[in-house]
N, C-alpha and C. Protein backbone atom coordinates (compact mmCIF):
# COMPACT_ATOMS: atom_id res chain seq x y z
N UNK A 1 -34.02 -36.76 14.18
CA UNK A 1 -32.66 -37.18 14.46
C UNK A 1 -31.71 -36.26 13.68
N UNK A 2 -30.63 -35.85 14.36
CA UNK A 2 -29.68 -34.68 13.61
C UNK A 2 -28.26 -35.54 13.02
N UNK A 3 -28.18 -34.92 12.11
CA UNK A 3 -27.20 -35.61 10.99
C UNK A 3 -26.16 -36.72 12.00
N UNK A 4 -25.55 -35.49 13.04
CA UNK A 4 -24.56 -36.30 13.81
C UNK A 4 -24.90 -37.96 14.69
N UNK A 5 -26.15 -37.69 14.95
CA UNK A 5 -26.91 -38.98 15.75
C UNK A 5 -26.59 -40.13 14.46
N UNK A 6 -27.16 -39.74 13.52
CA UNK A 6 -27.15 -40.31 12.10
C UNK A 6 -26.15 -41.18 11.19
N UNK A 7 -24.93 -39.86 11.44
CA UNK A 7 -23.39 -40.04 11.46
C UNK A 7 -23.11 -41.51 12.70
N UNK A 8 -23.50 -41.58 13.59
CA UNK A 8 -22.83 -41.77 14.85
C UNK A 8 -23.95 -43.17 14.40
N UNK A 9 -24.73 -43.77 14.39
CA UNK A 9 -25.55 -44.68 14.19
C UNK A 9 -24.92 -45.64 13.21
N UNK A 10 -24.69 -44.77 11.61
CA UNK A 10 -23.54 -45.44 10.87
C UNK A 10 -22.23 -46.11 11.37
N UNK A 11 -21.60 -44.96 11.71
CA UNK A 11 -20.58 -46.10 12.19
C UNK A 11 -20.53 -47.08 13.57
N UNK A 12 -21.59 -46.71 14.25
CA UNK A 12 -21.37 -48.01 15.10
C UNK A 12 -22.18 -49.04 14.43
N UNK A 13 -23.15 -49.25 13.82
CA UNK A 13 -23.64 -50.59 12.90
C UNK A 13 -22.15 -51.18 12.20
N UNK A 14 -21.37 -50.04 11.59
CA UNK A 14 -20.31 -50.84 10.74
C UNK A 14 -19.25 -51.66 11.91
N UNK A 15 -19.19 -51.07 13.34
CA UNK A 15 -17.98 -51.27 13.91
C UNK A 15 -18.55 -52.83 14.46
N UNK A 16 -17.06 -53.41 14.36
CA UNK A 16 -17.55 -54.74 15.39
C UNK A 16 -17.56 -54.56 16.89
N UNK A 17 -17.18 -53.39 17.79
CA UNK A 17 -17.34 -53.02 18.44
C UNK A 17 -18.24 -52.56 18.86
N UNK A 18 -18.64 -52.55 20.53
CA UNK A 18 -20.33 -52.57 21.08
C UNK A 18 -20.02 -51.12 20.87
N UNK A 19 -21.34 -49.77 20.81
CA UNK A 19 -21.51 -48.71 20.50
C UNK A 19 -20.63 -47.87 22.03
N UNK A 20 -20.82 -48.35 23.43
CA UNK A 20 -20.19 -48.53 24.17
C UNK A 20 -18.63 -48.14 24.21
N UNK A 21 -18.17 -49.07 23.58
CA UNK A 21 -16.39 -49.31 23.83
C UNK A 21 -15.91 -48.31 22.89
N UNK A 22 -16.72 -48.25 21.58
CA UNK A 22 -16.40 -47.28 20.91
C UNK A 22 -16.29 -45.66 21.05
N UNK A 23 -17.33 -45.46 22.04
CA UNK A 23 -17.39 -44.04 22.84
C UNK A 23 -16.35 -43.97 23.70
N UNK A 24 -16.10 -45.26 24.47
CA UNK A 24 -14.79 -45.44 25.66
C UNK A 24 -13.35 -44.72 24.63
N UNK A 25 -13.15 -45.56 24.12
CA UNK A 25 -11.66 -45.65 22.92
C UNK A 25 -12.29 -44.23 22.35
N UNK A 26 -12.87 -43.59 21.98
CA UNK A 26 -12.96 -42.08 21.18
C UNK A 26 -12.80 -40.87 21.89
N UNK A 27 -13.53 -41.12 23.29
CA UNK A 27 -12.52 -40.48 24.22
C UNK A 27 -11.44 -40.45 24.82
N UNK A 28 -11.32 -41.66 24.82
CA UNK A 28 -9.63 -41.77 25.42
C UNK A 28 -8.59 -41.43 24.12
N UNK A 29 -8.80 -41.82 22.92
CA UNK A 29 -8.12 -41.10 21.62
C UNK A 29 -8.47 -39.86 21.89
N UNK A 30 -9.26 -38.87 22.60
CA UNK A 30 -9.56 -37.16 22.58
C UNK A 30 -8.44 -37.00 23.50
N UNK A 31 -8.46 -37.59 24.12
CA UNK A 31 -7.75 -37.35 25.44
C UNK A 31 -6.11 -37.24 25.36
N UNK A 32 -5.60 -38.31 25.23
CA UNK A 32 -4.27 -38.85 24.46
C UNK A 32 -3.31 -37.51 23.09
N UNK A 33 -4.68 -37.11 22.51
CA UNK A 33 -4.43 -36.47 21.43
C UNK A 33 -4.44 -35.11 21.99
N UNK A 34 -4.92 -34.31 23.14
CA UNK A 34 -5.07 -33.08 22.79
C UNK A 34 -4.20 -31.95 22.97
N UNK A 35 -2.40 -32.30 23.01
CA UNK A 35 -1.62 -31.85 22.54
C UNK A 35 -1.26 -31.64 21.26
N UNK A 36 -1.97 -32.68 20.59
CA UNK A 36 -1.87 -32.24 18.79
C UNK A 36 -2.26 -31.32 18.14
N UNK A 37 -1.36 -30.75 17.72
CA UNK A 37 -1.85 -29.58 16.84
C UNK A 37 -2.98 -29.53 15.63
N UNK A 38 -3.19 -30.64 15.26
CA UNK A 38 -4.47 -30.73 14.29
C UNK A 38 -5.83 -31.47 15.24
N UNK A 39 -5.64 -31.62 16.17
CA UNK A 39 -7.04 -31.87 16.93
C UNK A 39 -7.16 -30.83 17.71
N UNK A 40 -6.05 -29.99 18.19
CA UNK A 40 -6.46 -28.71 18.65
C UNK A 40 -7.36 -27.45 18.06
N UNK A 41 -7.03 -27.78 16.51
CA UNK A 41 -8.01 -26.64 15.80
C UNK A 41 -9.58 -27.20 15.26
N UNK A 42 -9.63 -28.42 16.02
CA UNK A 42 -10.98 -28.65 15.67
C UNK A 42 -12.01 -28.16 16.20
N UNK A 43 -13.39 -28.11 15.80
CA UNK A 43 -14.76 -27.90 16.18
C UNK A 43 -15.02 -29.00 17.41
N UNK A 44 -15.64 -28.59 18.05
CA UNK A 44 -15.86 -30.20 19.04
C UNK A 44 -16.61 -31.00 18.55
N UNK A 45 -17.53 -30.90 17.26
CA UNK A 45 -18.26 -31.38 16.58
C UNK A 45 -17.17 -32.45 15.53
N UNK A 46 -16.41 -31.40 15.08
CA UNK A 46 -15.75 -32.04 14.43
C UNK A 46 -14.25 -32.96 15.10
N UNK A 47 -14.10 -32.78 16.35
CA UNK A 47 -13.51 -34.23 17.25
C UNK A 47 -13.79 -34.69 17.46
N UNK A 48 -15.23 -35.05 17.84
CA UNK A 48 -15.81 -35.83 17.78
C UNK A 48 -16.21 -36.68 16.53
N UNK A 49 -16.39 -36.47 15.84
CA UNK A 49 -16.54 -37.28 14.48
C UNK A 49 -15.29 -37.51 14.04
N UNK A 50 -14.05 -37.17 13.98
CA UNK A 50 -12.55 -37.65 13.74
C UNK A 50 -12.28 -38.72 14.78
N UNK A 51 -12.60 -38.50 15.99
CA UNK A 51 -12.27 -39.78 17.00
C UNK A 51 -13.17 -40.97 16.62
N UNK A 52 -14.30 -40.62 16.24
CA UNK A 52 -15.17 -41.88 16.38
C UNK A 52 -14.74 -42.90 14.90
N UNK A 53 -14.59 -41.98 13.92
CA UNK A 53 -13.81 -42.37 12.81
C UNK A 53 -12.68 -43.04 13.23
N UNK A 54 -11.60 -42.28 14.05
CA UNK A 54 -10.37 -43.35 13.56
C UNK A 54 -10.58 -44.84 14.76
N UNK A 55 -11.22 -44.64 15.92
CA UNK A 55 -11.62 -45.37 16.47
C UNK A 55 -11.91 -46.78 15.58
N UNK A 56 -13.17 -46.66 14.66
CA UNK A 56 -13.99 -47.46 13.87
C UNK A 56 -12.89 -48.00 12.54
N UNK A 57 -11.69 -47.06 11.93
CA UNK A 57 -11.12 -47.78 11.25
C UNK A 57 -10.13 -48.19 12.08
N UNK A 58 -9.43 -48.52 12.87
CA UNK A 58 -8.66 -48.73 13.59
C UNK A 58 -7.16 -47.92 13.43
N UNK A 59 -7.52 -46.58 13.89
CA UNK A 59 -6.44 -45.67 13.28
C UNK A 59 -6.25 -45.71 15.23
N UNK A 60 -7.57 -45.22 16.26
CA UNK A 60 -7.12 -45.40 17.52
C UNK A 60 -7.76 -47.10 18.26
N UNK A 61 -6.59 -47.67 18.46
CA UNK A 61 -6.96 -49.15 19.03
C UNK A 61 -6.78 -48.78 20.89
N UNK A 62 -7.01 -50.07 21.29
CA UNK A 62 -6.56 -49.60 22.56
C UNK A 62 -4.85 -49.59 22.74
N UNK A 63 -4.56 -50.60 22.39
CA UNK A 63 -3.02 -50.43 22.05
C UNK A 63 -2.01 -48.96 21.55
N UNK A 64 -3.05 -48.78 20.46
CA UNK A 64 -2.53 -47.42 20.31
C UNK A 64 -2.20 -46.38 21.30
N UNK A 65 -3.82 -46.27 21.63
CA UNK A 65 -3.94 -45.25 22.84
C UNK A 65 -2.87 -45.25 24.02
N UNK A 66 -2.77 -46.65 24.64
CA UNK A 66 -1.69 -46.58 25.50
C UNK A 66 -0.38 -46.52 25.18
N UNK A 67 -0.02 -46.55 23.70
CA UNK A 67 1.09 -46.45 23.58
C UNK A 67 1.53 -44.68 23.37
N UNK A 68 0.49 -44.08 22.99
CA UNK A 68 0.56 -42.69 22.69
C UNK A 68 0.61 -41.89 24.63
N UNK A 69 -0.23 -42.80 24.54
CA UNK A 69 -0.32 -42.12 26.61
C UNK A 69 1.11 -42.05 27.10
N UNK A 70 1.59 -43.33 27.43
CA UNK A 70 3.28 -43.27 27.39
C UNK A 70 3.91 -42.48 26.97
N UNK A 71 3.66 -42.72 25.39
CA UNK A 71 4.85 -41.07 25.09
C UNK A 71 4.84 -40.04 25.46
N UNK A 72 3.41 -39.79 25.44
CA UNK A 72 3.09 -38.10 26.30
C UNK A 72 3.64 -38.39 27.93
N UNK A 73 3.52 -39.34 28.07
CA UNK A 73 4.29 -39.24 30.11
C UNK A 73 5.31 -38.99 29.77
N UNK A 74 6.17 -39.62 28.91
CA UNK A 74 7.84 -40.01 28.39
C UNK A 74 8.19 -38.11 28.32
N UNK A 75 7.36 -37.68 27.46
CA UNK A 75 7.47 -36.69 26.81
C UNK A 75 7.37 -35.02 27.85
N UNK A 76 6.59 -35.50 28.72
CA UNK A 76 6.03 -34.43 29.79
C UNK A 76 6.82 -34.27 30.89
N UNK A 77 7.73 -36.07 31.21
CA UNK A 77 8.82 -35.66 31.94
C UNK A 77 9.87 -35.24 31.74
N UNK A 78 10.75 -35.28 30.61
CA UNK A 78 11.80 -34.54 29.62
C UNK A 78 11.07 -32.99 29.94
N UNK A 79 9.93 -32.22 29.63
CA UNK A 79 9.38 -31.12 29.27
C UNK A 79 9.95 -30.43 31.28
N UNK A 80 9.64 -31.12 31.96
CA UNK A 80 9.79 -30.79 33.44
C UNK A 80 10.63 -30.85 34.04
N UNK A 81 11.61 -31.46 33.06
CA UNK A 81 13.65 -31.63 33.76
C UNK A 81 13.99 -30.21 33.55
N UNK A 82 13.04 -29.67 32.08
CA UNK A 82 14.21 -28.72 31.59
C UNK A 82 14.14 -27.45 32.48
């Protein structure tokens, strides 16, 4: 088993979340995010282990996510007036 499986085993035992929903919400936090300039310079190794992280502390909720989705629509149509 490679560190990351390992990594990834840890925090879903800690999450109260099924291993499942947590992969759902870590992609959709990849997704949401990848106008950001500090998830843009990541490793994919290492977005992946930042999503699954903030996922698990509740840095991305689902709430979050859709509220960040919005802004980026909010944000993309302002970008297409101009």
């Amino acid at each position: 088993m490679s560190s990351i499986e390992a990594q990834l085993g840890a925090v879903i035992s800690l999450s109260q979340l099924g291993r499942y929903e947590i992969v759902k919400l870590a992609l959709k936090w990849i997704l949401v995010n990848q106008q950001n300039e500090d998830y843009r310079k990541l490793t994919q190794t290492e977005l992946i282990n930042r999503a699954l992280n903030d996922v698990v502390m509740n840095v991305a909720t689902a709430e979050k996510i859709e509220e960040l989705r919005k802004k980026n629509e909010k944000k993309n149509k302002i970008l297409n007036l101009s």
